[in-house]
C-alpha atoms as a PDB file:
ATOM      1  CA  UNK A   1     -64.141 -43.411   8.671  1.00  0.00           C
ATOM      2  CA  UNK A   2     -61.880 -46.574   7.120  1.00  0.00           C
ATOM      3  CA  UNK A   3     -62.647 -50.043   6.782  1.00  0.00           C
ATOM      4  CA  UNK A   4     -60.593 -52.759   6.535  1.00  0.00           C
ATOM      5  CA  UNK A   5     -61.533 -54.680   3.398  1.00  0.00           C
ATOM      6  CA  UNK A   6     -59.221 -57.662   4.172  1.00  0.00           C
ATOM      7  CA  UNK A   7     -61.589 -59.920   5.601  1.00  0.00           C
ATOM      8  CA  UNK A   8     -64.231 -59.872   3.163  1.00  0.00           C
ATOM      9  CA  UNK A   9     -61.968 -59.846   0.129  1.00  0.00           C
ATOM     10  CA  UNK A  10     -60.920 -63.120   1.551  1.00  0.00           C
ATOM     11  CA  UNK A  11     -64.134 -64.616   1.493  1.00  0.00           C
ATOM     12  CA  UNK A  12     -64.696 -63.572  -1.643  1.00  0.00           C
ATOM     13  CA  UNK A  13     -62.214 -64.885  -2.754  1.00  0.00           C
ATOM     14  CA  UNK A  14     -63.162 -68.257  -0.835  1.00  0.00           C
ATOM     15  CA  UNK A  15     -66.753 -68.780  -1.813  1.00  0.00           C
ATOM     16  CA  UNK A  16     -67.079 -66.700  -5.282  1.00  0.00           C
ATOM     17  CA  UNK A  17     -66.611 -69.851  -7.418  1.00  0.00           C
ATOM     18  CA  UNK A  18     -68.777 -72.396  -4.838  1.00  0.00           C
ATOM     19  CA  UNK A  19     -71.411 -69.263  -4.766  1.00  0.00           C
ATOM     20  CA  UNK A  20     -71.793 -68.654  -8.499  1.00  0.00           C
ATOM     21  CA  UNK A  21     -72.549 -71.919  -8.964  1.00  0.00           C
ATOM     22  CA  UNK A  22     -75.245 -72.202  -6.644  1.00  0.00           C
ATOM     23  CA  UNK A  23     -76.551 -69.332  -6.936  1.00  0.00           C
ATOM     24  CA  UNK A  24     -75.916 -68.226 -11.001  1.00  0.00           C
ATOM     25  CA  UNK A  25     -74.973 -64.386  -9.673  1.00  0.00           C
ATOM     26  CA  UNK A  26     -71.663 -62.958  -8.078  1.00  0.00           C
ATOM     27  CA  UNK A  27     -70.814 -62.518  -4.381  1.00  0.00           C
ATOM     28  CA  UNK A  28     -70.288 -59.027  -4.773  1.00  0.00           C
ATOM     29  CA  UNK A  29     -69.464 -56.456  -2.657  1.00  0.00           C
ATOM     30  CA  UNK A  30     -71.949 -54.222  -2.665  1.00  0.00           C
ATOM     31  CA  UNK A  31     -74.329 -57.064  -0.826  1.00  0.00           C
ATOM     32  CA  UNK A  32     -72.077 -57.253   2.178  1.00  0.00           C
ATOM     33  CA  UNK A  33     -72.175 -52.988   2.668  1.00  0.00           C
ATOM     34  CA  UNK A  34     -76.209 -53.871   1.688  1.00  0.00           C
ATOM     35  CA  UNK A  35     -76.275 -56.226   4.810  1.00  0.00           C
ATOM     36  CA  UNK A  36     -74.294 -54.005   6.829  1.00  0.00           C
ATOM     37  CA  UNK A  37     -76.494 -50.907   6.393  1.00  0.00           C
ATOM     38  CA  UNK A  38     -79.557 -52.938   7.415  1.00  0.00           C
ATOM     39  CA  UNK A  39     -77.415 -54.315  10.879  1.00  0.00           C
ATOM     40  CA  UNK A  40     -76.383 -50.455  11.073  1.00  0.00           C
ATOM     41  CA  UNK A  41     -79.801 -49.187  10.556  1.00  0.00           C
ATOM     42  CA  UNK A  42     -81.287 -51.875  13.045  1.00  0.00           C
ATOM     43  CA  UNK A  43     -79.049 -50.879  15.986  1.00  0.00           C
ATOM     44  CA  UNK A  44     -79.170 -47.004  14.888  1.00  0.00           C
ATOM     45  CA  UNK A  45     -83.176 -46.331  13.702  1.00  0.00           C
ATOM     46  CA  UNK A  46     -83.507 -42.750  13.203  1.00  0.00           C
ATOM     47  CA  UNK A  47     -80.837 -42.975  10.229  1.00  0.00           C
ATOM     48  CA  UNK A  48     -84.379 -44.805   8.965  1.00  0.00           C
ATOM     49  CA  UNK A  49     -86.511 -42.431   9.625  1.00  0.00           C
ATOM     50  CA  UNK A  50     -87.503 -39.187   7.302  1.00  0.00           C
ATOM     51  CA  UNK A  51     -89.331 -35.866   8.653  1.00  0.00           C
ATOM     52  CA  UNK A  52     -92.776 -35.015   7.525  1.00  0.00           C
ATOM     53  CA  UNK A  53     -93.739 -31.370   8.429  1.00  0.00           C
ATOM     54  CA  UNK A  54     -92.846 -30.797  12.105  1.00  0.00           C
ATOM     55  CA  UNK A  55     -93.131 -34.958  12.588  1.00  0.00           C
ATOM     56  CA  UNK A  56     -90.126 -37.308  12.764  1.00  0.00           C
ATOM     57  CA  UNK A  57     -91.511 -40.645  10.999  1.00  0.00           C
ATOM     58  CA  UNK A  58     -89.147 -44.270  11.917  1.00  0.00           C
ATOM     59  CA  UNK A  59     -89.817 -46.397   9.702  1.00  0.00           C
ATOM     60  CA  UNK A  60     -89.839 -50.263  10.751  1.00  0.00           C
ATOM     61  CA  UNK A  61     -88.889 -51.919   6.962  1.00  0.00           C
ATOM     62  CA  UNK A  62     -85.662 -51.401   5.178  1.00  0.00           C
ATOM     63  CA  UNK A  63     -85.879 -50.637   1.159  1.00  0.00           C
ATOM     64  CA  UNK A  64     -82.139 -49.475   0.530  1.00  0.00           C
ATOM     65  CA  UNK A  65     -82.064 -47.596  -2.384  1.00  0.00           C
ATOM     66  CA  UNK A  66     -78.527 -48.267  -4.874  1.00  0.00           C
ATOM     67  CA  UNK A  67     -77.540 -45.282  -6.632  1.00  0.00           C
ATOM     68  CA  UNK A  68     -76.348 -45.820 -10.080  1.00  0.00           C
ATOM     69  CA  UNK A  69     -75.034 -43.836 -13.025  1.00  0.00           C
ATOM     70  CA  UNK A  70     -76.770 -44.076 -16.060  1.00  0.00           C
ATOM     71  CA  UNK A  71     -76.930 -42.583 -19.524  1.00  0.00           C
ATOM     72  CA  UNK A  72     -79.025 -39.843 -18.524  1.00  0.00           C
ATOM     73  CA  UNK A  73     -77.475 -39.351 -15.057  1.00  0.00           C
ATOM     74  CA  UNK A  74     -77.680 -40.739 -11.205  1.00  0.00           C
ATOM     75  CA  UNK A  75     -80.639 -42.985 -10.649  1.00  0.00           C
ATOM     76  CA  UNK A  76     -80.999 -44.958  -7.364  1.00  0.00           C
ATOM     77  CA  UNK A  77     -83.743 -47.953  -7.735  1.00  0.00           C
ATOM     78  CA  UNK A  78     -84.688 -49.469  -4.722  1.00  0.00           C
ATOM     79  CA  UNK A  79     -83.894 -53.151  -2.995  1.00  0.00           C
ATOM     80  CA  UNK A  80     -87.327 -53.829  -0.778  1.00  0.00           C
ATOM     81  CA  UNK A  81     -87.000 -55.325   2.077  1.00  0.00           C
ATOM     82  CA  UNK A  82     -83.695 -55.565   2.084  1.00  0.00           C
ATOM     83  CA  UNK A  83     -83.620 -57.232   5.346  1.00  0.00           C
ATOM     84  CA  UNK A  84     -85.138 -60.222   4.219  1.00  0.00           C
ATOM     85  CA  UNK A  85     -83.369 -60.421   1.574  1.00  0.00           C
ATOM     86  CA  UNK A  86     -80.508 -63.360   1.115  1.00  0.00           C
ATOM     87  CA  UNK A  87     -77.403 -62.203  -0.572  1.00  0.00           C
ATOM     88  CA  UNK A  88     -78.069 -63.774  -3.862  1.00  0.00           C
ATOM     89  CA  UNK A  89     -81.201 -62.127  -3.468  1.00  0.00           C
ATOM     90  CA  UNK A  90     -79.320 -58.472  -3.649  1.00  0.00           C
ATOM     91  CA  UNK A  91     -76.658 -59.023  -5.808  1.00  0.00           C
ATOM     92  CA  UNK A  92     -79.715 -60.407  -8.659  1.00  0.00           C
ATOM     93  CA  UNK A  93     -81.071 -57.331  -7.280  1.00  0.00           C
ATOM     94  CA  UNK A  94     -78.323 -54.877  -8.258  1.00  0.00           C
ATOM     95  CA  UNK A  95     -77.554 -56.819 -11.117  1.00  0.00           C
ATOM     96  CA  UNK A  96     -81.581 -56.236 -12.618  1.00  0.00           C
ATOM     97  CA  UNK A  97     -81.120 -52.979 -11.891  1.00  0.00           C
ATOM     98  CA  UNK A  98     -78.382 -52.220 -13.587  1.00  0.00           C
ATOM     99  CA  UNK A  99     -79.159 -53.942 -16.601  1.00  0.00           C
ATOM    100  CA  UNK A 100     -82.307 -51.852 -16.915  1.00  0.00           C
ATOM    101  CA  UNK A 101     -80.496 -48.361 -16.015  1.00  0.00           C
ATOM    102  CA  UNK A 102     -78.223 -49.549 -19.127  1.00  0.00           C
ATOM    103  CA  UNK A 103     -81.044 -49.692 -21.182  1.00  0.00           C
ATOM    104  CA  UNK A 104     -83.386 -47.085 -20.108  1.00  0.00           C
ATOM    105  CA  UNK A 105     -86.028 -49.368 -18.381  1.00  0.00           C
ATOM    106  CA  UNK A 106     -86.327 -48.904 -15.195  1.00  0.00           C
ATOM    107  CA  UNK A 107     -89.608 -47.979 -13.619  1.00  0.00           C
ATOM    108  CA  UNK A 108     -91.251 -45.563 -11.443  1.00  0.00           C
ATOM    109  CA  UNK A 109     -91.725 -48.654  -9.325  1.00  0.00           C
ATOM    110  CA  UNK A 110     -88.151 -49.362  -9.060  1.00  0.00           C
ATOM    111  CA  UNK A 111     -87.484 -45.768  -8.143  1.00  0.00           C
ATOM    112  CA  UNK A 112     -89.984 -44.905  -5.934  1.00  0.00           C
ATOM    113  CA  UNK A 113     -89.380 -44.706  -2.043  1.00  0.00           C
ATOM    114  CA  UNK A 114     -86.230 -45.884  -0.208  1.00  0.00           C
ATOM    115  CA  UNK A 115     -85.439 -45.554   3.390  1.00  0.00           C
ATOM    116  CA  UNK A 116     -81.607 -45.551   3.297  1.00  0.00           C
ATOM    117  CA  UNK A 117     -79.782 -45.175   0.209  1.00  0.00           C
ATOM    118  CA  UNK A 118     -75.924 -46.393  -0.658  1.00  0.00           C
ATOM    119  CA  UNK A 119     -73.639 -44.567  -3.302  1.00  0.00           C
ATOM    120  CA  UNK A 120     -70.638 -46.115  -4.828  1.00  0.00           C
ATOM    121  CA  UNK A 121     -68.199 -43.199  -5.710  1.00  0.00           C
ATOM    122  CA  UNK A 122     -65.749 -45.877  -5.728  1.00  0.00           C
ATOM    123  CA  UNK A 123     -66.563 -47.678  -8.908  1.00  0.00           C
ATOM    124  CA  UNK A 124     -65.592 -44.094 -10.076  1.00  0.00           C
ATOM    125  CA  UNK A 125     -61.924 -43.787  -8.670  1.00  0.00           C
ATOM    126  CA  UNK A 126     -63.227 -41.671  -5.935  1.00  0.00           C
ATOM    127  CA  UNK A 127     -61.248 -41.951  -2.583  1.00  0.00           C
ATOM    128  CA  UNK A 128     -63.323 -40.103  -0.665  1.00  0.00           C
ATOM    129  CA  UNK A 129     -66.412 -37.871  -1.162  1.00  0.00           C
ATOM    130  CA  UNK A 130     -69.488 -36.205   0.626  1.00  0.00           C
ATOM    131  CA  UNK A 131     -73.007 -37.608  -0.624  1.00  0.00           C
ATOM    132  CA  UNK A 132     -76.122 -35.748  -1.415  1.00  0.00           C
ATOM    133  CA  UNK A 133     -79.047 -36.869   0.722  1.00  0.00           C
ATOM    134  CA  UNK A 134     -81.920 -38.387  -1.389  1.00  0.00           C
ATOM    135  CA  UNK A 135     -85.177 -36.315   0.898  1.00  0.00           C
ATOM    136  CA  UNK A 136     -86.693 -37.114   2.514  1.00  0.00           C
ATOM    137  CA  UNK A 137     -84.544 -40.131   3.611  1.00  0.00           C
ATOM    138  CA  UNK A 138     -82.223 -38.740   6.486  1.00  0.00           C
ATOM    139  CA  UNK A 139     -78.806 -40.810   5.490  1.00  0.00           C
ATOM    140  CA  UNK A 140     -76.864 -41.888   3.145  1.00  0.00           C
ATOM    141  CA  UNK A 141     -73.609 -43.739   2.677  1.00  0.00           C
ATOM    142  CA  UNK A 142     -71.131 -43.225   0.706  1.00  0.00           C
ATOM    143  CA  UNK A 143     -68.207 -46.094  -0.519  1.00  0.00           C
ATOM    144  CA  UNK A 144     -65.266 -45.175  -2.107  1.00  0.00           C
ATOM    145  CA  UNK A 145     -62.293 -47.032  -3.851  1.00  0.00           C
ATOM    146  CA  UNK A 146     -60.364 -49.638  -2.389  1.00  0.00           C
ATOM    147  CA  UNK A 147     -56.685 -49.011  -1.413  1.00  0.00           C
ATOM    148  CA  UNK A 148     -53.435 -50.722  -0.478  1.00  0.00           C
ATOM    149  CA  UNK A 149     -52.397 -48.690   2.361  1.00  0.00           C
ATOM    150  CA  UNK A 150     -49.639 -49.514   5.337  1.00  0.00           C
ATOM    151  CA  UNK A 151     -51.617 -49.805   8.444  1.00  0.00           C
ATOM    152  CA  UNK A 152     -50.661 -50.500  11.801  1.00  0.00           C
ATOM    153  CA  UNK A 153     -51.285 -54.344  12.882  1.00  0.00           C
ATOM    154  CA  UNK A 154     -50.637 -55.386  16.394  1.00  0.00           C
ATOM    155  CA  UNK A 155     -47.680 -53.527  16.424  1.00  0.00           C
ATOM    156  CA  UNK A 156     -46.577 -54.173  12.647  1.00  0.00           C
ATOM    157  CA  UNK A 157     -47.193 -52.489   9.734  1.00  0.00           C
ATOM    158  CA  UNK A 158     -49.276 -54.347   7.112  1.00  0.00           C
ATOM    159  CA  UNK A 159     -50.507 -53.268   3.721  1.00  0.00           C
ATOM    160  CA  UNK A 160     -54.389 -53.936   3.547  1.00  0.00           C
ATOM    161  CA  UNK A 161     -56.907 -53.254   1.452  1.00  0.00           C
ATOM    162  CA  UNK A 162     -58.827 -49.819   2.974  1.00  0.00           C
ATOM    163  CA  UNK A 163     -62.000 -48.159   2.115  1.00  0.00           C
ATOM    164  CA  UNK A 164     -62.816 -44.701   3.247  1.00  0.00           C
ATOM    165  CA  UNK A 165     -66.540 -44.489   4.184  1.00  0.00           C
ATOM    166  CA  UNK A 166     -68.630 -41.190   4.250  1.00  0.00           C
ATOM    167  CA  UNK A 167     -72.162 -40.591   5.348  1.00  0.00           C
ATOM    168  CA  UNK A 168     -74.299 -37.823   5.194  1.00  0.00           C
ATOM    169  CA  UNK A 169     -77.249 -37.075   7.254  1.00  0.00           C
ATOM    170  CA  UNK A 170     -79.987 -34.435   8.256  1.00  0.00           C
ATOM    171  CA  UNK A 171     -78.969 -33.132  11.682  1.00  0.00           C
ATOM    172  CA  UNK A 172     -82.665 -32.661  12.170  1.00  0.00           C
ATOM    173  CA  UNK A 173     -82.862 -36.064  13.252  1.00  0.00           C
ATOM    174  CA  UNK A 174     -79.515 -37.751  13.459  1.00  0.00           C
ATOM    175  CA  UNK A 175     -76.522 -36.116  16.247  1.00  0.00           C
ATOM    176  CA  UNK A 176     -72.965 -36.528  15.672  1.00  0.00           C
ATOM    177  CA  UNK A 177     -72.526 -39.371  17.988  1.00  0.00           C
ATOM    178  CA  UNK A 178     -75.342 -41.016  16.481  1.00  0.00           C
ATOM    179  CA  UNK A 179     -73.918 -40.842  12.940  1.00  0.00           C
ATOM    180  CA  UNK A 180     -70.352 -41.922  14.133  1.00  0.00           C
ATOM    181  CA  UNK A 181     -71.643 -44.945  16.379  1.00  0.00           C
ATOM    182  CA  UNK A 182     -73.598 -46.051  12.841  1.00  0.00           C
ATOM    183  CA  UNK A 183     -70.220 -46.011  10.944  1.00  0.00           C
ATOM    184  CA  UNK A 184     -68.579 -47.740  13.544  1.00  0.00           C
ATOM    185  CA  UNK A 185     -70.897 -50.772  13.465  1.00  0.00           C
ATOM    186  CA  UNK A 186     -70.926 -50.190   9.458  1.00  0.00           C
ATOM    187  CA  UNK A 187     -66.810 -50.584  10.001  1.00  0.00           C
ATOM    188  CA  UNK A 188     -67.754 -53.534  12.681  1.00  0.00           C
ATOM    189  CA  UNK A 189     -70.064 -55.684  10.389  1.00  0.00           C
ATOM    190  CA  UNK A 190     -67.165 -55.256   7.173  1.00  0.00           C
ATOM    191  CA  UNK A 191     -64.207 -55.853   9.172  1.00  0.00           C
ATOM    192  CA  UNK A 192     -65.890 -59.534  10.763  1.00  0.00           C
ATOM    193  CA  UNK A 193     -68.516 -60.746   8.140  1.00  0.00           C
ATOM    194  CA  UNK A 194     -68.965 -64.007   9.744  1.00  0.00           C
ATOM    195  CA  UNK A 195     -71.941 -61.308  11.811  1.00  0.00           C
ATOM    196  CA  UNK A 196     -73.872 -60.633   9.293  1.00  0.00           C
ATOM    197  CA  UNK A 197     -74.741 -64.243   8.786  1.00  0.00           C
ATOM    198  CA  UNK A 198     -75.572 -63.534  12.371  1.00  0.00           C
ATOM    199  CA  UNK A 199     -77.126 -60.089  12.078  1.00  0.00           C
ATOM    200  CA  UNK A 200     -79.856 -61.912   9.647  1.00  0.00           C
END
Protein backbone atom coordinates (compact mmCIF):
# COMPACT_ATOMS: atom_id res chain seq x y z
CA UNK A 1 0.00 0.00 0.00
CA UNK A 2 1.02 4.04 -0.43
CA UNK A 3 0.44 6.83 1.72
CA UNK A 4 0.28 10.17 1.02
CA UNK A 5 2.74 11.97 3.29
CA UNK A 6 1.57 15.49 2.25
CA UNK A 7 -0.63 16.23 4.96
CA UNK A 8 1.40 15.44 7.82
CA UNK A 9 4.61 16.89 6.43
CA UNK A 10 2.60 20.01 6.50
CA UNK A 11 1.90 19.95 9.98
CA UNK A 12 5.10 19.29 10.73
CA UNK A 13 6.17 21.71 9.27
CA UNK A 14 3.40 23.98 11.06
CA UNK A 15 3.78 23.04 14.68
CA UNK A 16 7.58 21.61 14.87
CA UNK A 17 8.95 24.95 16.16
CA UNK A 18 5.59 25.85 18.57
CA UNK A 19 5.94 21.92 19.65
CA UNK A 20 9.64 21.82 20.54
CA UNK A 21 9.22 24.45 22.61
CA UNK A 22 6.59 23.16 24.64
CA UNK A 23 7.39 20.09 24.72
CA UNK A 24 11.64 20.05 24.57
CA UNK A 25 11.39 16.84 21.92
CA UNK A 26 10.60 16.76 18.06
CA UNK A 27 7.24 16.14 16.34
CA UNK A 28 8.51 13.34 14.56
CA UNK A 29 7.18 11.08 12.35
CA UNK A 30 7.41 8.02 13.68
CA UNK A 31 4.67 9.20 16.55
CA UNK A 32 2.01 9.86 13.98
CA UNK A 33 2.53 5.96 12.26
CA UNK A 34 2.77 5.15 16.42
CA UNK A 35 -0.80 6.70 16.76
CA UNK A 36 -1.98 5.27 13.68
CA UNK A 37 -1.09 1.64 14.49
CA UNK A 38 -2.94 1.94 17.82
CA UNK A 39 -6.34 3.53 15.73
CA UNK A 40 -5.48 0.53 13.23
CA UNK A 41 -5.11 -2.00 15.88
CA UNK A 42 -8.32 -0.67 17.75
CA UNK A 43 -10.65 -1.05 14.73
CA UNK A 44 -8.69 -4.36 13.53
CA UNK A 45 -7.88 -6.51 17.08
CA UNK A 46 -6.59 -9.74 16.05
CA UNK A 47 -3.45 -7.90 14.39
CA UNK A 48 -3.10 -7.61 18.55
CA UNK A 49 -3.43 -10.75 19.36
CA UNK A 50 -0.55 -13.68 19.45
CA UNK A 51 -1.29 -17.63 19.46
CA UNK A 52 -0.43 -19.70 22.44
CA UNK A 53 -0.55 -23.50 21.65
CA UNK A 54 -3.85 -24.21 19.85
CA UNK A 55 -5.34 -20.73 21.66
CA UNK A 56 -5.69 -17.37 19.88
CA UNK A 57 -4.95 -14.73 22.82
CA UNK A 58 -6.40 -10.64 21.96
CA UNK A 59 -4.85 -8.69 23.88
CA UNK A 60 -6.78 -5.44 25.22
CA UNK A 61 -3.40 -2.95 25.84
CA UNK A 62 -1.17 -1.71 23.13
CA UNK A 63 2.86 -1.83 23.87
CA UNK A 64 4.20 -1.14 20.20
CA UNK A 65 7.46 -2.29 20.00
CA UNK A 66 10.14 0.24 17.64
CA UNK A 67 12.66 -1.69 15.94
CA UNK A 68 16.00 -0.14 15.82
CA UNK A 69 19.47 -0.84 14.48
CA UNK A 70 22.13 -0.90 16.77
CA UNK A 71 25.80 -1.73 17.05
CA UNK A 72 25.23 -5.23 17.61
CA UNK A 73 22.19 -5.55 15.30
CA UNK A 74 18.13 -5.03 15.22
CA UNK A 75 16.70 -4.42 18.64
CA UNK A 76 13.02 -3.36 19.05
CA UNK A 77 12.33 -1.84 22.77
CA UNK A 78 8.95 -1.40 23.58
CA UNK A 79 6.51 1.93 23.98
CA UNK A 80 3.80 0.68 26.84
CA UNK A 81 0.73 1.68 26.54
CA UNK A 82 1.07 3.33 23.69
CA UNK A 83 -2.46 4.31 23.60
CA UNK A 84 -2.26 6.48 26.39
CA UNK A 85 0.46 7.86 25.45
CA UNK A 86 0.55 11.78 24.16
CA UNK A 87 2.83 12.38 21.29
CA UNK A 88 5.55 14.01 23.21
CA UNK A 89 5.18 11.13 25.26
CA UNK A 90 6.45 8.74 22.16
CA UNK A 91 8.73 10.73 20.46
CA UNK A 92 10.77 11.09 24.35
CA UNK A 93 10.00 7.55 24.04
CA UNK A 94 11.86 6.73 20.81
CA UNK A 95 14.25 9.25 21.51
CA UNK A 96 15.34 7.23 25.18
CA UNK A 97 15.47 4.42 23.32
CA UNK A 98 17.62 5.22 20.93
CA UNK A 99 20.02 6.89 22.95
CA UNK A 100 20.43 3.72 24.99
CA UNK A 101 20.61 1.27 21.79
CA UNK A 102 23.61 3.82 20.90
CA UNK A 103 25.21 3.05 23.90
CA UNK A 104 24.51 -0.45 24.73
CA UNK A 105 21.98 0.14 27.63
CA UNK A 106 18.98 -0.91 27.04
CA UNK A 107 17.28 -3.42 29.26
CA UNK A 108 15.55 -6.62 29.30
CA UNK A 109 12.72 -4.43 30.51
CA UNK A 110 12.73 -2.30 27.55
CA UNK A 111 12.78 -5.34 25.32
CA UNK A 112 10.55 -7.55 26.74
CA UNK A 113 6.92 -8.09 25.30
CA UNK A 114 5.26 -5.98 22.57
CA UNK A 115 1.97 -6.51 20.97
CA UNK A 116 2.53 -4.83 17.57
CA UNK A 117 5.82 -3.87 16.45
CA UNK A 118 6.84 -0.97 13.68
CA UNK A 119 10.10 -1.17 11.47
CA UNK A 120 11.57 1.76 9.73
CA UNK A 121 13.41 0.38 6.58
CA UNK A 122 13.10 3.82 5.47
CA UNK A 123 15.64 5.58 7.58
CA UNK A 124 17.73 3.01 5.53
CA UNK A 125 16.90 4.11 1.84
CA UNK A 126 14.60 1.22 1.58
CA UNK A 127 11.55 1.79 -0.78
CA UNK A 128 9.88 -1.06 -0.07
CA UNK A 129 10.51 -4.30 1.90
CA UNK A 130 8.80 -7.40 3.60
CA UNK A 131 9.24 -7.49 7.56
CA UNK A 132 10.06 -10.36 9.76
CA UNK A 133 7.38 -10.99 12.37
CA UNK A 134 8.70 -10.55 15.98
CA UNK A 135 6.59 -14.17 17.58
CA UNK A 136 4.66 -14.39 18.91
CA UNK A 137 3.15 -10.96 17.96
CA UNK A 138 0.99 -11.65 14.73
CA UNK A 139 1.88 -8.17 12.72
CA UNK A 140 4.12 -5.99 11.91
CA UNK A 141 4.54 -2.85 9.85
CA UNK A 142 6.86 -1.91 7.85
CA UNK A 143 7.72 2.10 6.64
CA UNK A 144 9.83 2.82 3.99
CA UNK A 145 11.44 6.04 2.45
CA UNK A 146 9.65 8.95 1.46
CA UNK A 147 9.31 9.84 -2.28
CA UNK A 148 8.40 12.61 -4.70
CA UNK A 149 6.28 10.81 -7.03
CA UNK A 150 3.55 12.25 -9.80
CA UNK A 151 0.24 11.15 -8.57
CA UNK A 152 -3.04 11.63 -9.86
CA UNK A 153 -5.07 14.59 -7.99
CA UNK A 154 -8.62 15.23 -8.90
CA UNK A 155 -7.84 14.86 -12.29
CA UNK A 156 -4.22 16.53 -12.21
CA UNK A 157 -1.09 15.24 -11.72
CA UNK A 158 0.74 16.40 -8.57
CA UNK A 159 4.11 15.46 -7.18
CA UNK A 160 3.65 14.40 -3.41
CA UNK A 161 5.52 13.03 -1.00
CA UNK A 162 4.63 8.91 -0.98
CA UNK A 163 5.46 6.20 1.37
CA UNK A 164 5.09 2.60 0.48
CA UNK A 165 3.78 0.64 3.52
CA UNK A 166 4.24 -3.20 4.05
CA UNK A 167 2.89 -5.45 6.73
CA UNK A 168 3.43 -8.80 7.57
CA UNK A 169 1.26 -11.08 9.46
CA UNK A 170 0.58 -14.77 10.64
CA UNK A 171 -2.29 -16.04 8.49
CA UNK A 172 -3.10 -18.14 11.49
CA UNK A 173 -4.98 -15.39 12.80
CA UNK A 174 -5.16 -12.47 10.44
CA UNK A 175 -7.10 -13.07 6.53
CA UNK A 176 -6.20 -11.07 3.64
CA UNK A 177 -9.05 -8.73 3.90
CA UNK A 178 -8.34 -8.26 7.38
CA UNK A 179 -4.71 -7.22 6.79
CA UNK A 180 -5.67 -4.90 3.79
CA UNK A 181 -8.71 -3.15 5.67
CA UNK A 182 -5.80 -2.45 8.61
CA UNK A 183 -3.55 -0.71 5.98
CA UNK A 184 -6.27 1.12 4.66
CA UNK A 185 -7.19 2.81 7.95
CA UNK A 186 -3.19 2.93 8.59
CA UNK A 187 -3.31 4.98 4.96
CA UNK A 188 -6.70 6.75 6.42
CA UNK A 189 -5.29 8.02 9.82
CA UNK A 190 -1.73 9.42 7.74
CA UNK A 191 -3.43 10.91 4.92
CA UNK A 192 -6.04 13.18 7.55
CA UNK A 193 -4.13 13.54 10.94
CA UNK A 194 -6.50 15.97 12.30
CA UNK A 195 -8.22 11.95 13.44
CA UNK A 196 -5.87 10.92 15.42
CA UNK A 197 -6.34 13.83 17.75
CA UNK A 198 -9.73 12.26 17.45
CA UNK A 199 -8.82 8.58 17.52
CA UNK A 200 -7.25 9.40 21.20
Amino acid sequence: NEVDMSAVNALRDARKASFKERHGVSLGMSAFFVKAAVGALKAFPRLNAEIQGDEMILKHYYDIGMAIGAEEGLVVPVLRDADRLSFADIGRGIGEFARKAVDGSLSLDDLRGGTFTITNGGVFGSMLSTPILNPPQVGILGLHNIVDRPVAVNGQVEIRPIMYLALSYDHRIVDGREAVQFLVRIKELIEDPELLLLEG
